[in-house]
C-alpha atoms as a PDB file:
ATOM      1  CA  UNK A   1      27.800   4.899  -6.300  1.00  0.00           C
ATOM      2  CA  UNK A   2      30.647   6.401  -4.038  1.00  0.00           C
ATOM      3  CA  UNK A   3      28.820   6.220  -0.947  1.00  0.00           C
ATOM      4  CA  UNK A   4      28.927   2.369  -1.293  1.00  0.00           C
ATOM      5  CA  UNK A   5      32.685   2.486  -2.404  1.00  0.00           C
ATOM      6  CA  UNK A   6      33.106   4.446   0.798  1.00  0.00           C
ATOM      7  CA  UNK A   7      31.025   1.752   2.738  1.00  0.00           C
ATOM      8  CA  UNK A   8      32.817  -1.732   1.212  1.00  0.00           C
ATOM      9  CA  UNK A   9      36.637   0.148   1.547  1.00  0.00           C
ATOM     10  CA  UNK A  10      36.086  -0.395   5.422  1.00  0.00           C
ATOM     11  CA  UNK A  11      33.581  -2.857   5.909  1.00  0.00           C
ATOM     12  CA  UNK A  12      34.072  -5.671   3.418  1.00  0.00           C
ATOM     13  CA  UNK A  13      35.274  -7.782   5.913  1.00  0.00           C
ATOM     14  CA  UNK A  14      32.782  -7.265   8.592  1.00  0.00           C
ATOM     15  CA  UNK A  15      29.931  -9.227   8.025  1.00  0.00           C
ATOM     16  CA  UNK A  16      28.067  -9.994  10.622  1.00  0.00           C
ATOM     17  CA  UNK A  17      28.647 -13.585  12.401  1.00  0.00           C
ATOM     18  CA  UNK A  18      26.024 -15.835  12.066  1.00  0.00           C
ATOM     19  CA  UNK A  19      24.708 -17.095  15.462  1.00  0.00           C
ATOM     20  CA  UNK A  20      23.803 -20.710  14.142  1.00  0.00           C
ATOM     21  CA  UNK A  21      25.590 -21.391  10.468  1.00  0.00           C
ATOM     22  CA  UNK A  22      27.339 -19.005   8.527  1.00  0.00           C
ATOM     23  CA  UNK A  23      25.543 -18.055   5.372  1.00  0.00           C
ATOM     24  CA  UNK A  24      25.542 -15.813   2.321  1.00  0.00           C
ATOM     25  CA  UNK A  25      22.144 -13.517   2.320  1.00  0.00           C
ATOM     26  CA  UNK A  26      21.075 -12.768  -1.256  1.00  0.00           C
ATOM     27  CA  UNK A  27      18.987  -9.690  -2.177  1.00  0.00           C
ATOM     28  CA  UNK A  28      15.081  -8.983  -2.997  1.00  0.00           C
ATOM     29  CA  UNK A  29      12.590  -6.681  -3.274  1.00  0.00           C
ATOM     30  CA  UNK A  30      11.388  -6.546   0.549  1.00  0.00           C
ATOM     31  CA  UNK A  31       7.914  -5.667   0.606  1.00  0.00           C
ATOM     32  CA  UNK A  32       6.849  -5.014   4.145  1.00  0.00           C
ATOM     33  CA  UNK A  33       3.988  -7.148   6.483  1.00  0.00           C
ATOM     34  CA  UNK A  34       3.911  -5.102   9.578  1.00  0.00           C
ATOM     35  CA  UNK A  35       7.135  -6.875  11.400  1.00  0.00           C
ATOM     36  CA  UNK A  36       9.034  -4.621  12.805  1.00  0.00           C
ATOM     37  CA  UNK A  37       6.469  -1.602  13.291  1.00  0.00           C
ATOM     38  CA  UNK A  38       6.907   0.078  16.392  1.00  0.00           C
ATOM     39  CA  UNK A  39       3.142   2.303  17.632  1.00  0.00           C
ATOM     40  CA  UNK A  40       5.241   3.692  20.509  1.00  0.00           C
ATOM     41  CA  UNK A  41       8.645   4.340  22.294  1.00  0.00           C
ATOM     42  CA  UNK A  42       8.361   0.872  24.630  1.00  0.00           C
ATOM     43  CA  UNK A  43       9.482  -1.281  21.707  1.00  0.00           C
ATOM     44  CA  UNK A  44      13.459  -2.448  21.639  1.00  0.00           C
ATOM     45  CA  UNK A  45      15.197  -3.838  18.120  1.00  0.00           C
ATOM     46  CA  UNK A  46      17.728  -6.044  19.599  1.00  0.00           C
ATOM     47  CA  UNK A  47      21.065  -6.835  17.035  1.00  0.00           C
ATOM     48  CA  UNK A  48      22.421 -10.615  17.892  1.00  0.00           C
ATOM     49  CA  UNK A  49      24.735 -10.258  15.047  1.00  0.00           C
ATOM     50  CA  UNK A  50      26.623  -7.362  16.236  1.00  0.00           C
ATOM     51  CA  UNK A  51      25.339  -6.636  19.836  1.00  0.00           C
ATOM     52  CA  UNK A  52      23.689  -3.236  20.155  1.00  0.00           C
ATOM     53  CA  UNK A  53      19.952  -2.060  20.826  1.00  0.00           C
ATOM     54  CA  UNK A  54      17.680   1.084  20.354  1.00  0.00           C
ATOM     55  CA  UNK A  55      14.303   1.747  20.346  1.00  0.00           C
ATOM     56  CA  UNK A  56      12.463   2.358  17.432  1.00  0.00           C
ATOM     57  CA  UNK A  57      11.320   5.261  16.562  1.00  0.00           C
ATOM     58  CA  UNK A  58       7.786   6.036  16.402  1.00  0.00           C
ATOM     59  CA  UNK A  59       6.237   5.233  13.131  1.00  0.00           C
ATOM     60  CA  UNK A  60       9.393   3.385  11.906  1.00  0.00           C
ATOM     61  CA  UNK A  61       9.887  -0.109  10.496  1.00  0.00           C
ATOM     62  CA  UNK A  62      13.251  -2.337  11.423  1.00  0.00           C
ATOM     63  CA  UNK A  63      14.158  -4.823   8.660  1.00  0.00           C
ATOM     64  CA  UNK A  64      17.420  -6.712  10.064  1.00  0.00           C
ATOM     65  CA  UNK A  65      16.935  -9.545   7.197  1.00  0.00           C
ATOM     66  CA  UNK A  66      17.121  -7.317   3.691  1.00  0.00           C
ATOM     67  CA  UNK A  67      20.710  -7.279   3.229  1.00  0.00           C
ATOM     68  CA  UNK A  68      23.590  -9.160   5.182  1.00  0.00           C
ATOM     69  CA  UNK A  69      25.673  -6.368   5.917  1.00  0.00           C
ATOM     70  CA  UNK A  70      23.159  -3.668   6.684  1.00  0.00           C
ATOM     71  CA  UNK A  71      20.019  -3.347   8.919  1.00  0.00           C
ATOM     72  CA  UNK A  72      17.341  -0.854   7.173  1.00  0.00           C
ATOM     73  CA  UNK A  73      15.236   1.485   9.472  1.00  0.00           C
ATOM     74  CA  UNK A  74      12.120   3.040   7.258  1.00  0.00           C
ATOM     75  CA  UNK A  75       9.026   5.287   7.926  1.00  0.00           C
ATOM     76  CA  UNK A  76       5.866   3.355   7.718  1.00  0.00           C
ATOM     77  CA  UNK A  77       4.918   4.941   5.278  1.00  0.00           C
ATOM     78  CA  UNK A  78       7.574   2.986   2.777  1.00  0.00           C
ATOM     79  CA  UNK A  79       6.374  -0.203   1.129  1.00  0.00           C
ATOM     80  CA  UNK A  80       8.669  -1.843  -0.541  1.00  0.00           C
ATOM     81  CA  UNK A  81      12.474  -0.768  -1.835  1.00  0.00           C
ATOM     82  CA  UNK A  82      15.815  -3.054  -2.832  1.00  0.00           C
ATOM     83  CA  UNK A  83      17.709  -3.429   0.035  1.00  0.00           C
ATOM     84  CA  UNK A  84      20.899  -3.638  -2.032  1.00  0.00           C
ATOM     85  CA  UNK A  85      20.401  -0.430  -4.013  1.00  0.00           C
ATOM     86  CA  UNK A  86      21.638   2.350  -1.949  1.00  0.00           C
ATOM     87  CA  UNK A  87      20.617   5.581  -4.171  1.00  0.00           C
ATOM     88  CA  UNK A  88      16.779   4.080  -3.780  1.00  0.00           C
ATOM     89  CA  UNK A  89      16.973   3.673  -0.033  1.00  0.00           C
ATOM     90  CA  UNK A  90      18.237   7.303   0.713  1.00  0.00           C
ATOM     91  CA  UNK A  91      15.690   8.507  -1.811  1.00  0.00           C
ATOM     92  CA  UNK A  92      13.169   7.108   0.738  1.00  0.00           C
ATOM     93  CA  UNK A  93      14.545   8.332   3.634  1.00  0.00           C
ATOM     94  CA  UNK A  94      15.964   4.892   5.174  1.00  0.00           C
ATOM     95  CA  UNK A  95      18.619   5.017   7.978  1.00  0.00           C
ATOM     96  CA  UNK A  96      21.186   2.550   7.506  1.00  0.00           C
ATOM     97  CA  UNK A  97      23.039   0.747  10.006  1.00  0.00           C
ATOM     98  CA  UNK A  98      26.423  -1.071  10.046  1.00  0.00           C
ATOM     99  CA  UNK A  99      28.969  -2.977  11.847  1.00  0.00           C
ATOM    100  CA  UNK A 100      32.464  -0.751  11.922  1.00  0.00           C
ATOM    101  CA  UNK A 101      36.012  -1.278  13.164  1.00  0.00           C
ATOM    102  CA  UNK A 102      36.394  -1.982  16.655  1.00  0.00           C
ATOM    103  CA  UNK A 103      38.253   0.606  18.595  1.00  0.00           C
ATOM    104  CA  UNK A 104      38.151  -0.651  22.200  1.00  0.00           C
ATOM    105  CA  UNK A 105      35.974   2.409  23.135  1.00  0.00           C
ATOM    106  CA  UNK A 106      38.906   4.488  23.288  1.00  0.00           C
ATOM    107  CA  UNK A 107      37.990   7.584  22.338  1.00  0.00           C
ATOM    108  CA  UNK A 108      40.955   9.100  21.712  1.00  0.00           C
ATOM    109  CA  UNK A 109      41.788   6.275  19.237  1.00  0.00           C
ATOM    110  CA  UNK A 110      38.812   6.191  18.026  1.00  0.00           C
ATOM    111  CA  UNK A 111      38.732  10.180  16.797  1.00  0.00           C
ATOM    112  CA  UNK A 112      42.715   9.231  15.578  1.00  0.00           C
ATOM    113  CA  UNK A 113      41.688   6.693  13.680  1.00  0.00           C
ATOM    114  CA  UNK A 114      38.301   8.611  11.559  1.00  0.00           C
ATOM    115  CA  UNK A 115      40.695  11.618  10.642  1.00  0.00           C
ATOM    116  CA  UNK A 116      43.633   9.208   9.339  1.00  0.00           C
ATOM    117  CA  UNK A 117      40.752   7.216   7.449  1.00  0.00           C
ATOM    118  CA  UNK A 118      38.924  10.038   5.915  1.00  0.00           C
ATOM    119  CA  UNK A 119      40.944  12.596   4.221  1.00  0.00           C
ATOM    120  CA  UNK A 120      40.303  15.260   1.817  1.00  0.00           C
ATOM    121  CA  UNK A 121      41.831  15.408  -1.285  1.00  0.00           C
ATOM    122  CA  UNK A 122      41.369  17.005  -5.044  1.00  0.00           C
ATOM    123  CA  UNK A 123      37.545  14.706  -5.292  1.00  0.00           C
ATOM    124  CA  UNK A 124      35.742  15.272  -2.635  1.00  0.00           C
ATOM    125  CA  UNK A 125      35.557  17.935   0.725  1.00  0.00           C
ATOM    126  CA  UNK A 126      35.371  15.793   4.413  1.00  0.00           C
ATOM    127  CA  UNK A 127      34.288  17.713   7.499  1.00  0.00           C
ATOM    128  CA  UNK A 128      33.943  16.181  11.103  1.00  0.00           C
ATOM    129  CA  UNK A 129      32.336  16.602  13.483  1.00  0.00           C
ATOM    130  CA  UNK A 130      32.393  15.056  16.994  1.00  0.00           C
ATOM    131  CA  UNK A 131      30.947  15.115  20.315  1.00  0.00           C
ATOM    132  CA  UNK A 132      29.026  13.422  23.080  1.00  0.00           C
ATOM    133  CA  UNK A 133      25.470  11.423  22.963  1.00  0.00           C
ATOM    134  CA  UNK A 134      24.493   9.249  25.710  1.00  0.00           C
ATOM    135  CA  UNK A 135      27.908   9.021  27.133  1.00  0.00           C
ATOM    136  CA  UNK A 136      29.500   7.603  23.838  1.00  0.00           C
ATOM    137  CA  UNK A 137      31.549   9.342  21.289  1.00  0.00           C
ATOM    138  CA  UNK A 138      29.986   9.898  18.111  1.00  0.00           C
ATOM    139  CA  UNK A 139      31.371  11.459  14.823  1.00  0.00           C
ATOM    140  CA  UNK A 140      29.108  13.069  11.826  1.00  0.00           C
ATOM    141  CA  UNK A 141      31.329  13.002   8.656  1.00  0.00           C
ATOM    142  CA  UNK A 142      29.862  15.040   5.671  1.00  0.00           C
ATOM    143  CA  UNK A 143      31.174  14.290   2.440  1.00  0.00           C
ATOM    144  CA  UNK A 144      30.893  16.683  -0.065  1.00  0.00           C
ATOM    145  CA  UNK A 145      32.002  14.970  -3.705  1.00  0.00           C
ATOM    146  CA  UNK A 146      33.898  17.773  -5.530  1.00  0.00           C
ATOM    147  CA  UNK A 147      32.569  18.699  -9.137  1.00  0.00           C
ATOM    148  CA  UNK A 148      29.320  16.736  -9.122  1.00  0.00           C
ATOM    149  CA  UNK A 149      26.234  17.584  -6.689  1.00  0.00           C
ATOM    150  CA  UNK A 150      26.898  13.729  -4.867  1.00  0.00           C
ATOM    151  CA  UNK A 151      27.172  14.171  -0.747  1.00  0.00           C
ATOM    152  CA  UNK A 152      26.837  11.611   2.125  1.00  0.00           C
ATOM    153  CA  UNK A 153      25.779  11.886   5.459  1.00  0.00           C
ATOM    154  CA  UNK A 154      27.833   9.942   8.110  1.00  0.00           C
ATOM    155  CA  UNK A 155      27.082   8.892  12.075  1.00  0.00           C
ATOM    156  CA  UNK A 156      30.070   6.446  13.473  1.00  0.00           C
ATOM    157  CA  UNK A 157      29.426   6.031  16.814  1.00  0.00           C
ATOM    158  CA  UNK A 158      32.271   4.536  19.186  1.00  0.00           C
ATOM    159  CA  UNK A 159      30.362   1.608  21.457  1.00  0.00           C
ATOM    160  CA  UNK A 160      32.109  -1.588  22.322  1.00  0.00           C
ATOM    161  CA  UNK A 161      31.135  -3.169  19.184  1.00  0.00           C
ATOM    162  CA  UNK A 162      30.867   0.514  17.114  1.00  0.00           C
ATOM    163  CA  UNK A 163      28.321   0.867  14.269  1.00  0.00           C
ATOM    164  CA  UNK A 164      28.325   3.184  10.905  1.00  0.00           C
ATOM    165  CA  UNK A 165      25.252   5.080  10.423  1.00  0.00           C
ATOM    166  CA  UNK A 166      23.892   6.532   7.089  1.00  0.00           C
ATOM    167  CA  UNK A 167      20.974   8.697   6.253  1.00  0.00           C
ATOM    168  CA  UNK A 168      20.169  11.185   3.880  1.00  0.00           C
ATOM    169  CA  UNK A 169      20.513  14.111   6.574  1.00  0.00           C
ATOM    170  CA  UNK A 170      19.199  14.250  10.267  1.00  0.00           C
ATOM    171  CA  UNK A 171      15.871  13.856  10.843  1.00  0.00           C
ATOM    172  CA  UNK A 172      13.932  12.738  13.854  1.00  0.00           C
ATOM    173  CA  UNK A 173      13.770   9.187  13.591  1.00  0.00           C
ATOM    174  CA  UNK A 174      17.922   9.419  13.152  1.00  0.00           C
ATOM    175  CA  UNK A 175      18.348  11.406  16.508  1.00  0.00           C
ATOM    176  CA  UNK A 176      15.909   9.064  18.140  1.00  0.00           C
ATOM    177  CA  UNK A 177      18.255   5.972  17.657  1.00  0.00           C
ATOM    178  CA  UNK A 178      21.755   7.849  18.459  1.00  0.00           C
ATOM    179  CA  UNK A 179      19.802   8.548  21.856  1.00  0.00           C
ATOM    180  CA  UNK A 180      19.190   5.362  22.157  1.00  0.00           C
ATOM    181  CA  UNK A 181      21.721   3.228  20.839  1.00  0.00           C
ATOM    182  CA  UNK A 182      23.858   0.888  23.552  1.00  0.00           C
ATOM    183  CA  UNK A 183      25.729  -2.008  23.610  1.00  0.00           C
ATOM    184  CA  UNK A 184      24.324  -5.462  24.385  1.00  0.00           C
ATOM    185  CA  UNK A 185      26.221  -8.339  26.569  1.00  0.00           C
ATOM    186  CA  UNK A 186      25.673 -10.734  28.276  1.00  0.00           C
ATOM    187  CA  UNK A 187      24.720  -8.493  31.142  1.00  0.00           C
ATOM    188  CA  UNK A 188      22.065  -7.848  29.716  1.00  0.00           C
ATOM    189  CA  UNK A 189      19.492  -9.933  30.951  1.00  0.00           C
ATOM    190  CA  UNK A 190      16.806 -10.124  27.910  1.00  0.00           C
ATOM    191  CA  UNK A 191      19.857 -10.277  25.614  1.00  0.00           C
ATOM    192  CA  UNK A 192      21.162 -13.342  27.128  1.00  0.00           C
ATOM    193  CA  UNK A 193      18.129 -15.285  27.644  1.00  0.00           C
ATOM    194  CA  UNK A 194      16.574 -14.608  24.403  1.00  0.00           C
ATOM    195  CA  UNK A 195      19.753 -15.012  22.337  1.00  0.00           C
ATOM    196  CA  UNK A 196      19.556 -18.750  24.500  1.00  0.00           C
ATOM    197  CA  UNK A 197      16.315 -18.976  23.960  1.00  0.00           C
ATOM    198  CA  UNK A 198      15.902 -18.424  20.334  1.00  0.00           C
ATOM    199  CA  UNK A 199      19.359 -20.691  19.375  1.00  0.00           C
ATOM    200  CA  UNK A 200      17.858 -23.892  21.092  1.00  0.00           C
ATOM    201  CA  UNK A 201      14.563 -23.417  19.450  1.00  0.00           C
ATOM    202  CA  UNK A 202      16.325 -22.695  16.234  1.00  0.00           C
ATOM    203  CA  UNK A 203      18.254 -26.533  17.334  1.00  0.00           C
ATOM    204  CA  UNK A 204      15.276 -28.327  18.091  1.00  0.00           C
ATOM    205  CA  UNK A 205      13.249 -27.006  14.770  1.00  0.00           C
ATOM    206  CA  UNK A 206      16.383 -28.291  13.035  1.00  0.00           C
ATOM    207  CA  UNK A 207      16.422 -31.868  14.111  1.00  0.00           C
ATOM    208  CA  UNK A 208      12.934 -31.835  14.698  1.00  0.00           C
ATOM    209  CA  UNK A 209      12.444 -32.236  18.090  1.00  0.00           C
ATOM    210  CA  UNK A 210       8.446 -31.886  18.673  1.00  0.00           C
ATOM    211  CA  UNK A 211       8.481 -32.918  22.480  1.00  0.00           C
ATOM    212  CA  UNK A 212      11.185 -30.477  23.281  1.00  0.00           C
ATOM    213  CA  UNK A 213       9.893 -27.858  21.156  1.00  0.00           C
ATOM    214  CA  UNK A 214       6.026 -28.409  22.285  1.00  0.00           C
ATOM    215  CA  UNK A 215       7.684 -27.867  25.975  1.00  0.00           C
ATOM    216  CA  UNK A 216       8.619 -24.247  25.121  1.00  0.00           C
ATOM    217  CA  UNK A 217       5.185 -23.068  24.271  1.00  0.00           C
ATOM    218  CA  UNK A 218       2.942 -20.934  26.295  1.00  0.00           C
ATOM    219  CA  UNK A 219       0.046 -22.656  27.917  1.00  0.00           C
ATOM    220  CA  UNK A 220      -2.252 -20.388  25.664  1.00  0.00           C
ATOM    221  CA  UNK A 221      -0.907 -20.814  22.842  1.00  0.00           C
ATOM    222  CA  UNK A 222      -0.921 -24.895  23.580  1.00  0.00           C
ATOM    223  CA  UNK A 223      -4.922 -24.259  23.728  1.00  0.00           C
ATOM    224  CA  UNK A 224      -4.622 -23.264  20.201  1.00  0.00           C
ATOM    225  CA  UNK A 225      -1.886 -26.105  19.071  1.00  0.00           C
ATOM    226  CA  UNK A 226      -1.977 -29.269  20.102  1.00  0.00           C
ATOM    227  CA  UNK A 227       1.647 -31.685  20.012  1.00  0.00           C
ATOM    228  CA  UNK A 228      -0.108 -33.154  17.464  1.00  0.00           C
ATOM    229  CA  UNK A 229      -0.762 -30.316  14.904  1.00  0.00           C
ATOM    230  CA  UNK A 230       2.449 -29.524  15.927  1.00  0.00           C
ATOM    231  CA  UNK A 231       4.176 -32.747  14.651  1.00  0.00           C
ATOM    232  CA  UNK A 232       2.085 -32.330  11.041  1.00  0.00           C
ATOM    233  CA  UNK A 233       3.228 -28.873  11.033  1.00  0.00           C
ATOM    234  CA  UNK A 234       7.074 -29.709  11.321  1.00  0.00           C
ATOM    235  CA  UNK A 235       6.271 -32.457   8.741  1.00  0.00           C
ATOM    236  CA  UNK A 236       5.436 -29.723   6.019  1.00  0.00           C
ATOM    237  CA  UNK A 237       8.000 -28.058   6.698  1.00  0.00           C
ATOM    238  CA  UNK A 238      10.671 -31.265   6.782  1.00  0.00           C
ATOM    239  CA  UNK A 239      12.425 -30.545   3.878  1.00  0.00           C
ATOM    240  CA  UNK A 240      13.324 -27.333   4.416  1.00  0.00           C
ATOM    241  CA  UNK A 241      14.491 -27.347   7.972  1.00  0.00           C
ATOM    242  CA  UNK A 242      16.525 -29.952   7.385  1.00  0.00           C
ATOM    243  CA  UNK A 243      18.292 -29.311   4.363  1.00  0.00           C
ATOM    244  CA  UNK A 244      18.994 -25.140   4.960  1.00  0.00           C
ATOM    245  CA  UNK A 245      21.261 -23.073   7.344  1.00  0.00           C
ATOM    246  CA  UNK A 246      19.722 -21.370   9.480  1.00  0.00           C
ATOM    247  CA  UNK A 247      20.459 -17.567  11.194  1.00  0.00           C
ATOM    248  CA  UNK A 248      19.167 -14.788  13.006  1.00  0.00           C
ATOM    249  CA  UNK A 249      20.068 -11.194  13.452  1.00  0.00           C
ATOM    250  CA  UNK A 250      17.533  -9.403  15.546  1.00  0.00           C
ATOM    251  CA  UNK A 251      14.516  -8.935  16.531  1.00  0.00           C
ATOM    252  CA  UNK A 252      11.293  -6.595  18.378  1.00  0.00           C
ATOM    253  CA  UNK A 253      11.168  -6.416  22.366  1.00  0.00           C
ATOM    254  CA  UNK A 254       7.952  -4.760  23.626  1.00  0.00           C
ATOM    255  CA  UNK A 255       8.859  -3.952  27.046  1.00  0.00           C
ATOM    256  CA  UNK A 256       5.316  -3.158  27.568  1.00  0.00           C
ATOM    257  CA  UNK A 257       3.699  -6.231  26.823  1.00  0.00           C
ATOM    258  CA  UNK A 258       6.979  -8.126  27.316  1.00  0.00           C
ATOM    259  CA  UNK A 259       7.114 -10.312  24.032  1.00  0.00           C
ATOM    260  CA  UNK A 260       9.424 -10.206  21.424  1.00  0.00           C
ATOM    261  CA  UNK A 261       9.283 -10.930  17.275  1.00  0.00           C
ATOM    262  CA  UNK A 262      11.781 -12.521  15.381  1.00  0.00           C
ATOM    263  CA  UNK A 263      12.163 -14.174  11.616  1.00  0.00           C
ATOM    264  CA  UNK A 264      14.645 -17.324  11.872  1.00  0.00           C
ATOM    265  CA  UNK A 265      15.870 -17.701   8.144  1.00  0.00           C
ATOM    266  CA  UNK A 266      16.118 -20.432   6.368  1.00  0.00           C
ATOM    267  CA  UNK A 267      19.407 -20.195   3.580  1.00  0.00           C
ATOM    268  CA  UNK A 268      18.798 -21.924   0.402  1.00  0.00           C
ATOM    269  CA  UNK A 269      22.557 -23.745   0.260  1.00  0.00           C
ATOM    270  CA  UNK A 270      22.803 -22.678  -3.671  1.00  0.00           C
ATOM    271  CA  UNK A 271      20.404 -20.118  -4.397  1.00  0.00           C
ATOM    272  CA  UNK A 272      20.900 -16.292  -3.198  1.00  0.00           C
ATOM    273  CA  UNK A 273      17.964 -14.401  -2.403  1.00  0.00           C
ATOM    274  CA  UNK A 274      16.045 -17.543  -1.498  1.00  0.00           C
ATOM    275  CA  UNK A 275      14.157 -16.004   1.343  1.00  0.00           C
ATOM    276  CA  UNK A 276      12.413 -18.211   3.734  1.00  0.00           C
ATOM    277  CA  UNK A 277      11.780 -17.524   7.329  1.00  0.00           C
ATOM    278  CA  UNK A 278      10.192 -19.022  10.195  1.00  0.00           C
ATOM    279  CA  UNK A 279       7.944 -16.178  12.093  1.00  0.00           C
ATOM    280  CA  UNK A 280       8.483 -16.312  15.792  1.00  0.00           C
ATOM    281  CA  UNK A 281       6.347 -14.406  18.348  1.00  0.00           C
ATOM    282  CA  UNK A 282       8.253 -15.199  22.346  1.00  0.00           C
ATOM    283  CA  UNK A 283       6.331 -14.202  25.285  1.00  0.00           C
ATOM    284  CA  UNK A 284       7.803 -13.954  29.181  1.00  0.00           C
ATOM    285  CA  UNK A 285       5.474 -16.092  31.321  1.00  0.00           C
ATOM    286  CA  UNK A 286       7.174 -16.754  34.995  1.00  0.00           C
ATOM    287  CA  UNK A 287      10.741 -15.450  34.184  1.00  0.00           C
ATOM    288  CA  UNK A 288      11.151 -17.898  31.141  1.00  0.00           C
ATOM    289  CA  UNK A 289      10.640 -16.583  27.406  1.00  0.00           C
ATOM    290  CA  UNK A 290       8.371 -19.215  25.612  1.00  0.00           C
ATOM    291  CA  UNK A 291       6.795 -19.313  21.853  1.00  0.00           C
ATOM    292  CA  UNK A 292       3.326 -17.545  21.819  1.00  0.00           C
ATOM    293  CA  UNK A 293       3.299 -18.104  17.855  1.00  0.00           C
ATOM    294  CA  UNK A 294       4.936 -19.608  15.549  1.00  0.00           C
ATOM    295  CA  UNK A 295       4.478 -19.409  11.679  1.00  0.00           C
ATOM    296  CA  UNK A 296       6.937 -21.996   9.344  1.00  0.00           C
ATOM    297  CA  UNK A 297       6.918 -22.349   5.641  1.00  0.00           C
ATOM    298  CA  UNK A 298       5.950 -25.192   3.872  1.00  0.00           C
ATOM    299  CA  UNK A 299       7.960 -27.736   2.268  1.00  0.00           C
ATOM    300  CA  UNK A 300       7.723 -25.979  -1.976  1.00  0.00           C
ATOM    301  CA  UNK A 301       7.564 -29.966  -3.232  1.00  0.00           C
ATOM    302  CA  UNK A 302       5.020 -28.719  -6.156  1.00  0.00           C
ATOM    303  CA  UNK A 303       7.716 -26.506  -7.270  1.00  0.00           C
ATOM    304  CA  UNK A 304      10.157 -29.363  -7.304  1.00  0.00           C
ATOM    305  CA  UNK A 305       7.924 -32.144  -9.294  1.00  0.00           C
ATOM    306  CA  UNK A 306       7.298 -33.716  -6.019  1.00  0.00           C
END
């Protein structure tokens, strides 16, 4: 597939850094339980991994966890697809976002640098286009692959950390996030505190700290778990936290309701595509973001003759 010889050419060697342990992500067949559905325009996906934000389009889903590389934006309306087969995903209409080269926000540079890297030649037709969105230089690059009826669709859009966006062709939800799209630092105040936040609880889940981690729960949801279902809990799940990595990349901020939804995962060390995650729902209460729910898989000892 060319577009993903296109892709690999200049982004093999940025995958994203791993907040807690460096890991490889395997591929599956994602099949979608609500996370990451947005009902209105007040909901924020927040990147860790490579520091941006947007909000989500109305009607879209945000998978940050299907592939590695890439985060995957679909309607609601899409069930299930392979994250790591490209020709499926445009065929659905999923918008495609990825880390790119870093360019110092020089613009100048930056528009230097996409006509040196993308030429036309005697297989395929380039055409650029560039201008302004929300203060921040963005180019559209159609590709038009000579001889065969093959074309891509191309959004590179210079922010601090800059991202590559693919599509099959503008649409709605695509203009949506260009509006929208910034950077993230640590100026950013729900940035920093839940990127704090959600590494210590990720630290105290690993080493099983139940006094510490029983601290950081809302008083409601403390009326539904006590710090003793919470100790059987982490005992179920034992095995699992304690032998695998484990990562985040982003996450849902409601800005309305002020709570935010995240999947820790939870790396098999040898086996790719061994996807197991720890649901976490955060909630603001008094300035300080605290677990509202929390959801962990089980220990799979049947499945190992335990």
């Amino acid at each position: 597939m060319k577009f993903l010889s296109f892709v690999k050419t200049n982004l093999k060697f940025l995958i994203p850094t791993m907040i807690l342990i460096i890991v490889v992500a395997g591929y599956f067949i994602f099949f979608f339980d609500k996370v990451g559905v947005s009902s209105d325009t007040d909901t924020e996906f927040i990147d860790f991994a490579k520091n941006y934000k947007f909000i989500i389009p109305e009607g879209y889903y945000v998978n940050p966890n299907g592939n590695q590389k890439t985060v995957i934006i679909t309607s609601k309306d899409v069930k299930q697809y392979r994250p790591n087969d490209y020709a499926g995903l445009m065929k659905v209409g999923a918008i495609l976002i990825q880390a790119y080269t870093q360019l110092n926000e020089n613009d100048e540079i930056f528009e230097k640098y996409i006509r040196e890297q993308y030429k036309s030649d005697e297989q395929k037709e380039i055409e650029f286009e560039f201008e302004e969105i929300n203060h921040k230089k963005v180019v559209t690059i159609n590709a038009n692959y000579l001889n065969t009826a093959y074309r891509e669709y191309v959004k590179i859009i210079n922010l601090r950390y800059p991202v590559l966006i693919t599509s099959p062709g503008p649409s709605i939800g695509l203009s949506s996030i260009l509006k929208s799209i910034t950077d993230c630092d640590e100026q950013d105040q729900d940035y920093r505190e839940l990127n704090s936040q959600i590494r210590l609880i990720g630290a105290l889940l690993k080493v099983n700290m139940t006094k510490e981690l029983y601290s950081l729960f809302t008083e409601s949801y403390k009326e539904e778990i006590s710090a003793g279902d919470l100790i059987i809990i982490l005992q179920r799940s034992e095995k699992l936290l304690s032998e695998r990595s484990i990562n985040f990349i982003g996450g849902n901020l409601d800005k309305k309701t002020n709570e935010f939804s995240i999947e820790l995962l939870l790396m098999h060390p040898e086996i790719q595509g061994d996807k197991r995650a720890v649901k976490l729902k955060l909630k603001k209460e008094e300035g300080q973001w605290l677990i509202d729910e929390m959801k962990l898989p089980e220990d799979e000892r049947e499945n190992a003759g335990q």
